[in-house]
PDB file of N, CA and C in Angstrom:
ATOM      1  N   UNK A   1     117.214 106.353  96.895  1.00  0.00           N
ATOM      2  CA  UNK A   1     116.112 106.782  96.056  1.00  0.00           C
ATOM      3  C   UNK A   1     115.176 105.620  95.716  1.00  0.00           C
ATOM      4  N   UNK A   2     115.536 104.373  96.180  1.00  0.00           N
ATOM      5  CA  UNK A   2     114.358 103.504  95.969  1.00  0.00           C
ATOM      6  C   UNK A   2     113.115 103.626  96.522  1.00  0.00           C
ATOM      7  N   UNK A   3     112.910 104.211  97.738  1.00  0.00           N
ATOM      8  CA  UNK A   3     111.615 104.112  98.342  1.00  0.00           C
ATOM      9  C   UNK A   3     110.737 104.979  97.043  1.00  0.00           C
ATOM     10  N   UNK A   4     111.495 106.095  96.234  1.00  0.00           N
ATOM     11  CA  UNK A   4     110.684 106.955  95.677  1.00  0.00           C
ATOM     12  C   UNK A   4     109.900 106.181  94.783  1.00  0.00           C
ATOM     13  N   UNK A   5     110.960 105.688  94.296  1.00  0.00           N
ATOM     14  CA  UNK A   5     110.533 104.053  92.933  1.00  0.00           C
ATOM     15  C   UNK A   5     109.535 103.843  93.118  1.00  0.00           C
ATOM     16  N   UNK A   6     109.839 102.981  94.449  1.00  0.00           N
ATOM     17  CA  UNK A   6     108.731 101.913  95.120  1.00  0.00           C
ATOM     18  C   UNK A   6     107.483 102.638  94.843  1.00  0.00           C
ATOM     19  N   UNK A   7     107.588 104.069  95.378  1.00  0.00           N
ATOM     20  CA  UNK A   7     106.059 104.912  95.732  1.00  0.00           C
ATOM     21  C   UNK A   7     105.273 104.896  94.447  1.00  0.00           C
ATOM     22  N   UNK A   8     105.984 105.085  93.159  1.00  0.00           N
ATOM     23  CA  UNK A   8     105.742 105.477  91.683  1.00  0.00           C
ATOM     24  C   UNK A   8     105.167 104.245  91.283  1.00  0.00           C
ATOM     25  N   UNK A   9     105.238 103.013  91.949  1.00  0.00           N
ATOM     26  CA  UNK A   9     104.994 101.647  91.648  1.00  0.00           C
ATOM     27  C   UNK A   9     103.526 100.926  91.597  1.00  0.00           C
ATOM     28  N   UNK A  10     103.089 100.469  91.327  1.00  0.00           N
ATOM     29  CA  UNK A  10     101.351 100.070  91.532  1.00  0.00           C
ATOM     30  C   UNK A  10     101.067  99.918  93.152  1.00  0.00           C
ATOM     31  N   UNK A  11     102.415  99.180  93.510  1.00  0.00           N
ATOM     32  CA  UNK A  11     102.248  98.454  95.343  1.00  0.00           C
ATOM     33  C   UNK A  11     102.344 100.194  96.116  1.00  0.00           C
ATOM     34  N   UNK A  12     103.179 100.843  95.864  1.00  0.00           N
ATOM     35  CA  UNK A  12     103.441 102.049  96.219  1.00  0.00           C
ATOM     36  C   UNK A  12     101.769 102.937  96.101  1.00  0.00           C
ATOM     37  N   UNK A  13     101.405 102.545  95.457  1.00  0.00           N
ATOM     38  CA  UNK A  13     100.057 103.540  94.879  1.00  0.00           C
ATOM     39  C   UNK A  13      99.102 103.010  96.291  1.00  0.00           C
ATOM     40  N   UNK A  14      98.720 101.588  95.984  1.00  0.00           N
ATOM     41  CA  UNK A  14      98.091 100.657  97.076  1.00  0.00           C
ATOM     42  C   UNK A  14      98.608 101.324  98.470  1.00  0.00           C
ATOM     43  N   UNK A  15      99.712 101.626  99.068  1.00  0.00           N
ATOM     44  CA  UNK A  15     100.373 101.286 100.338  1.00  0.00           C
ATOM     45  C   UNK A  15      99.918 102.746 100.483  1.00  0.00           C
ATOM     46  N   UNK A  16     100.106 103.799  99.628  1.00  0.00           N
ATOM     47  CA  UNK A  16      99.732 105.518 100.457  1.00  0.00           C
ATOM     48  C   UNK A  16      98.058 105.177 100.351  1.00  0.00           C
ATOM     49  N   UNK A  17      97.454 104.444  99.372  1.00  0.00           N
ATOM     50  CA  UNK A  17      95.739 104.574  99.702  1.00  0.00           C
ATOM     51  C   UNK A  17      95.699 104.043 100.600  1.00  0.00           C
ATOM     52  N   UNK A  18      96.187 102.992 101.122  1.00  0.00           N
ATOM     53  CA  UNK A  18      95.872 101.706 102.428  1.00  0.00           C
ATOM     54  C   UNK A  18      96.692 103.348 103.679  1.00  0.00           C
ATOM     55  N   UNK A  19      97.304 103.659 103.799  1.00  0.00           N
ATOM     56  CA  UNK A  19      98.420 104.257 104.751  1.00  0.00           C
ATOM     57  C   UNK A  19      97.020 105.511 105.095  1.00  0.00           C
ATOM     58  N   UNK A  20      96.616 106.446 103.937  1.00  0.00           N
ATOM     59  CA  UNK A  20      95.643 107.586 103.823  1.00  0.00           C
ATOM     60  C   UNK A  20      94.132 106.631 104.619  1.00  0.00           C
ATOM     61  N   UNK A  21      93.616 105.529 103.789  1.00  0.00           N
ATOM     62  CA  UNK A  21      92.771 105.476 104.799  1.00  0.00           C
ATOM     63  C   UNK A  21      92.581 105.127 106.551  1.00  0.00           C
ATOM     64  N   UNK A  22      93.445 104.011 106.644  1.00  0.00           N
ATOM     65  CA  UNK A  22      93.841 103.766 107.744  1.00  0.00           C
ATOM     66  C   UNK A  22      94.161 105.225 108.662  1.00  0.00           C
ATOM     67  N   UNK A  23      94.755 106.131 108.373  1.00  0.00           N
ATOM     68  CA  UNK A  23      94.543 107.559 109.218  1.00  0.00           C
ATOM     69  C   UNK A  23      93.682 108.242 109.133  1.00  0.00           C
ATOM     70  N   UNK A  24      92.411 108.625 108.207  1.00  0.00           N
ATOM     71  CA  UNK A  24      91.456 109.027 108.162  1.00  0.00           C
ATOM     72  C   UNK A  24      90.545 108.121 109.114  1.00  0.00           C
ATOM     73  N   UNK A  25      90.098 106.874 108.835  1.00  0.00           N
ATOM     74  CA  UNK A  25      89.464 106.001 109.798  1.00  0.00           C
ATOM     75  C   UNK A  25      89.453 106.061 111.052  1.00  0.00           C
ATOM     76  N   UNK A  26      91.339 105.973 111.579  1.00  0.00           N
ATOM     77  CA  UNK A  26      91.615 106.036 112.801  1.00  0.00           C
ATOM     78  C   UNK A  26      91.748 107.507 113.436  1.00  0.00           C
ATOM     79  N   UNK A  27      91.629 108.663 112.616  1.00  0.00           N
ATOM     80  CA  UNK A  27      91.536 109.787 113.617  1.00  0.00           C
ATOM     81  C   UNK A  27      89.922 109.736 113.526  1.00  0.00           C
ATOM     82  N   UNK A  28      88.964 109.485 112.437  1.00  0.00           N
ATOM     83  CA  UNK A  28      87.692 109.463 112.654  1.00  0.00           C
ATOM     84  C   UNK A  28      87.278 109.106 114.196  1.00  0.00           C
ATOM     85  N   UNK A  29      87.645 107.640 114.281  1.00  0.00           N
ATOM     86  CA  UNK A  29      87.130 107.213 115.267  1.00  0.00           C
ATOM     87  C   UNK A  29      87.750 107.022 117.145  1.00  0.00           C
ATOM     88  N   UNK A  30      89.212 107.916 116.851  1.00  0.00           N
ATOM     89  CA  UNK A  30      89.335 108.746 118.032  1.00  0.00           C
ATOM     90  C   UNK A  30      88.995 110.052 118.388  1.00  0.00           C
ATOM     91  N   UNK A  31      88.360 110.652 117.492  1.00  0.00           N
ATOM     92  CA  UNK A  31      87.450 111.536 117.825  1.00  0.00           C
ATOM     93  C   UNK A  31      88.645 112.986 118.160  1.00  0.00           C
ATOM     94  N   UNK A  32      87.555 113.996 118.400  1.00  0.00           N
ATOM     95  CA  UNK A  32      88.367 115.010 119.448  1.00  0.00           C
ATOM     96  C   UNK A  32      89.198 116.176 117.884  1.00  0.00           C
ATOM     97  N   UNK A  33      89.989 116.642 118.484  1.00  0.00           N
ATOM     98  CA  UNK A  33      90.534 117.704 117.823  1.00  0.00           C
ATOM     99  C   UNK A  33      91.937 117.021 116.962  1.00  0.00           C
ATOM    100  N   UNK A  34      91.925 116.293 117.932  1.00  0.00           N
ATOM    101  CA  UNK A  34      93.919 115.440 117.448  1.00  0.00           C
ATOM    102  C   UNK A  34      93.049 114.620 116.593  1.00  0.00           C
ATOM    103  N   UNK A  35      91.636 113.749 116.697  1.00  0.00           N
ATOM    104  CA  UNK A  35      91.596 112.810 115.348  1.00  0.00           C
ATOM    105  C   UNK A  35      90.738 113.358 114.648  1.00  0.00           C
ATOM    106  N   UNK A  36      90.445 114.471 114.581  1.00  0.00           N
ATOM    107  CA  UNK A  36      90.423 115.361 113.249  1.00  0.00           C
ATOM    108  C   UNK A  36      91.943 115.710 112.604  1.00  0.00           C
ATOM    109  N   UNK A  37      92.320 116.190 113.227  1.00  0.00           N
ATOM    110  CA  UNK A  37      94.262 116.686 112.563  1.00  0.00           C
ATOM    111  C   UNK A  37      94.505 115.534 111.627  1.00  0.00           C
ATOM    112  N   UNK A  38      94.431 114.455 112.570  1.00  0.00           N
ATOM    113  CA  UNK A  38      94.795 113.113 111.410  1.00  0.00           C
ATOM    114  C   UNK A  38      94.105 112.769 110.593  1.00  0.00           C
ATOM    115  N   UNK A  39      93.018 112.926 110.703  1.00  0.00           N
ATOM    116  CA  UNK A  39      91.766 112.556 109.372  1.00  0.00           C
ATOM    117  C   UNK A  39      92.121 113.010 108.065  1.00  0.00           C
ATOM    118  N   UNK A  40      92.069 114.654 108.927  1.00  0.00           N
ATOM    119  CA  UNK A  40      92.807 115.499 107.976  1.00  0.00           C
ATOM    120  C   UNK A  40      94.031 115.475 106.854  1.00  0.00           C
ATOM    121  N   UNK A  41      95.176 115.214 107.856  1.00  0.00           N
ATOM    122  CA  UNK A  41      96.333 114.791 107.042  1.00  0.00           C
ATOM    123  C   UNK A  41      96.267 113.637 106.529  1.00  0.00           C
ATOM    124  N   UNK A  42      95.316 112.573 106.850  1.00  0.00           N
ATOM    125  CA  UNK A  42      95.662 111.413 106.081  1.00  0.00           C
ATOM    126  C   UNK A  42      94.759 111.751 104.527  1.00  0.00           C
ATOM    127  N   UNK A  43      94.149 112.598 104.535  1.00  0.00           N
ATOM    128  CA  UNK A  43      93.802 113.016 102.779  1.00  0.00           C
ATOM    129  C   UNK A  43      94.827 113.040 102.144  1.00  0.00           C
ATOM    130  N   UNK A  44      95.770 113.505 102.127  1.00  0.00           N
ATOM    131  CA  UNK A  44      97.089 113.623 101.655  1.00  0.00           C
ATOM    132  C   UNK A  44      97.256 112.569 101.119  1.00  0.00           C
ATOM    133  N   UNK A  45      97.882 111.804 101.908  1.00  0.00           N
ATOM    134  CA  UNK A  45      98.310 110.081 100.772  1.00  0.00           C
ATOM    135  C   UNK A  45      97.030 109.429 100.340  1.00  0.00           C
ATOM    136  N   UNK A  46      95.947 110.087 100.373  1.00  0.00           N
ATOM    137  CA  UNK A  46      94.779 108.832 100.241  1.00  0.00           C
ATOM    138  C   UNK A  46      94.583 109.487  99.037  1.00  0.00           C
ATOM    139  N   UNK A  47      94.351 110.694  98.797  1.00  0.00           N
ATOM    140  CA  UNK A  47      94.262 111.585  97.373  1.00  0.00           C
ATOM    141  C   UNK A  47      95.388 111.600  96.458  1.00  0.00           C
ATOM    142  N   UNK A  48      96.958 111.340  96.921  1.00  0.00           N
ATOM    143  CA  UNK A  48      97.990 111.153  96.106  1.00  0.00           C
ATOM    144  C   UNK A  48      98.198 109.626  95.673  1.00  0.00           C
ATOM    145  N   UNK A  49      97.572 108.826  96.543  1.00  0.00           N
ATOM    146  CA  UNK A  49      97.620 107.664  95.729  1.00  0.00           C
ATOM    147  C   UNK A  49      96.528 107.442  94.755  1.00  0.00           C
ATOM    148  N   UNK A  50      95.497 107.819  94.912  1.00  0.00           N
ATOM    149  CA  UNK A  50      94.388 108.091  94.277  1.00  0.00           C
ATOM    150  C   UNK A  50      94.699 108.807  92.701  1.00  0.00           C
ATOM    151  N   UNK A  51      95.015 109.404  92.919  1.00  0.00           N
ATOM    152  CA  UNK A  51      95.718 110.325  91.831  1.00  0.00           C
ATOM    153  C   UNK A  51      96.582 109.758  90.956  1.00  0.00           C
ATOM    154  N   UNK A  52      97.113 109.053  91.885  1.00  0.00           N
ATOM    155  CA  UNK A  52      99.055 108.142  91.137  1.00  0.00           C
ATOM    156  C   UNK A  52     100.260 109.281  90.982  1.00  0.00           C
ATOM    157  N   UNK A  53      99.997 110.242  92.382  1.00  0.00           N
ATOM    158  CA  UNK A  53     101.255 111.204  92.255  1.00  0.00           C
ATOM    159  C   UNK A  53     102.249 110.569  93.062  1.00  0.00           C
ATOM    160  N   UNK A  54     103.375 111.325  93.669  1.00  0.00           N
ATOM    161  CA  UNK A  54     104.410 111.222  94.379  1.00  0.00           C
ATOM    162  C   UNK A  54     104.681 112.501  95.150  1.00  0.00           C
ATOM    163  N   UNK A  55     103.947 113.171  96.081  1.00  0.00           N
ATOM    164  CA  UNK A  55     104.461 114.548  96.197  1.00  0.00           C
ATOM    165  C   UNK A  55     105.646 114.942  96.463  1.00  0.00           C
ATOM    166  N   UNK A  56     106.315 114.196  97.038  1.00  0.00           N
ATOM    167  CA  UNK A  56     107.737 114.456  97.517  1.00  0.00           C
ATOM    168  C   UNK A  56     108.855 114.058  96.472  1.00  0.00           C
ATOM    169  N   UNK A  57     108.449 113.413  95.284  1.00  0.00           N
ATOM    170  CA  UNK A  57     109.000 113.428  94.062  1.00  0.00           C
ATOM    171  C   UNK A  57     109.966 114.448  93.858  1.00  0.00           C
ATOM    172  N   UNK A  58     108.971 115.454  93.205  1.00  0.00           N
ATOM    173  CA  UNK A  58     109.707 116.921  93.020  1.00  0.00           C
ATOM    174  C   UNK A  58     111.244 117.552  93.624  1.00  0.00           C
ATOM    175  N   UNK A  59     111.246 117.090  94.905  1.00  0.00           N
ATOM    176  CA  UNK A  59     112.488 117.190  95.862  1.00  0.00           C
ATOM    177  C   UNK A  59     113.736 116.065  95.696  1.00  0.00           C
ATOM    178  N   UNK A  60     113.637 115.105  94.628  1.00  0.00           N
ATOM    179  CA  UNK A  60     114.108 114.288  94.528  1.00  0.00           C
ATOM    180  C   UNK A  60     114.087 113.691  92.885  1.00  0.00           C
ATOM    181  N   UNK A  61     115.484 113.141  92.505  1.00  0.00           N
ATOM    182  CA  UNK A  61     115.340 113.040  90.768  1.00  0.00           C
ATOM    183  C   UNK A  61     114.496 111.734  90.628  1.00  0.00           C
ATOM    184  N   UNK A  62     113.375 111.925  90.683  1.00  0.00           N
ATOM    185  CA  UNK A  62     111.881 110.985  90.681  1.00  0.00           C
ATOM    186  C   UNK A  62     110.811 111.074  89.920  1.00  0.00           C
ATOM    187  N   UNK A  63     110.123 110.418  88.810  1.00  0.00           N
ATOM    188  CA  UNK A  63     108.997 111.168  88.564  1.00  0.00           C
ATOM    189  C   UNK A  63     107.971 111.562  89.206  1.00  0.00           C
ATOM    190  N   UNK A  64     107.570 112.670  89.054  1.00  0.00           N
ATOM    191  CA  UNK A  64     105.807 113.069  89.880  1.00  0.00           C
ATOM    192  C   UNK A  64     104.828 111.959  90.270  1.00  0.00           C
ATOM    193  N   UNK A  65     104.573 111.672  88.479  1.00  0.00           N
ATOM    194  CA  UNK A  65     103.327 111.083  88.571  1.00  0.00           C
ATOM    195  C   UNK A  65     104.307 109.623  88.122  1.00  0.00           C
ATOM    196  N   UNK A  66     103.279 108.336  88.789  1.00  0.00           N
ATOM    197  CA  UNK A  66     103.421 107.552  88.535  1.00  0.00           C
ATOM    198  C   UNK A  66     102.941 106.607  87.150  1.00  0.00           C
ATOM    199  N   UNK A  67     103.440 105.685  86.811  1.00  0.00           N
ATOM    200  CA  UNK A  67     103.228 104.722  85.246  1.00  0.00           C
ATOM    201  C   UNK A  67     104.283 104.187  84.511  1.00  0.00           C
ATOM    202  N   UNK A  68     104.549 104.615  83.560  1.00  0.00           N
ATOM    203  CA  UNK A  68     105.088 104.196  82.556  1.00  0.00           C
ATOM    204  C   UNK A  68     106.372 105.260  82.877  1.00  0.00           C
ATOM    205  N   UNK A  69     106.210 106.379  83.290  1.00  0.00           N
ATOM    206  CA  UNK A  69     107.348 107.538  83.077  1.00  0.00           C
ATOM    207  C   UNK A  69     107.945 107.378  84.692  1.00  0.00           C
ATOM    208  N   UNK A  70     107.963 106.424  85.529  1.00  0.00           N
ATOM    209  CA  UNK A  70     108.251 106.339  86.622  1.00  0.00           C
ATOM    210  C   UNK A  70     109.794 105.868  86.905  1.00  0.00           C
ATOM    211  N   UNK A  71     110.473 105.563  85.903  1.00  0.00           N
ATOM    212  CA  UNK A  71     111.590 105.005  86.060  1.00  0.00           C
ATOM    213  C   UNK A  71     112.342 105.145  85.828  1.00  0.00           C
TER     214      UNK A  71
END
């Protein structure tokens, strides 16, 4: 259950925005139908770090949202 930690963590917050843009960017600029799919899915961590959630939290004794209640 540490990675969940980690995610709830400030560096964790950083690593899904850095992870979300880096796949948005890179399906941007492979173009086509497959780098749309990824553009796509990389909203996901770029908006949950953005946010300071954890989505996969929930499935796991983790908090949601990240801060102070993360631990």
């Amino acid at each position: 259950m540490g990675f969940f930690r980690f995610m709830n963590t400030t560096t964790g917050r950083g690593a899904r925005i850095a992870a979300g843009m880096v796949m948005v960017i890179g399906g941007l600029v492979a173009g086509g139908a497959t780098g749309w799919a990824v553009a796509i899915v990389g909203l996901v961590p770029l908006v949950a770090g953005l946010l300071h959630v954890c989505l996969v939290a929930p499935l796991f004794p983790t908090a949601f949202r990240g801060g102070s209640d993360a631990v």
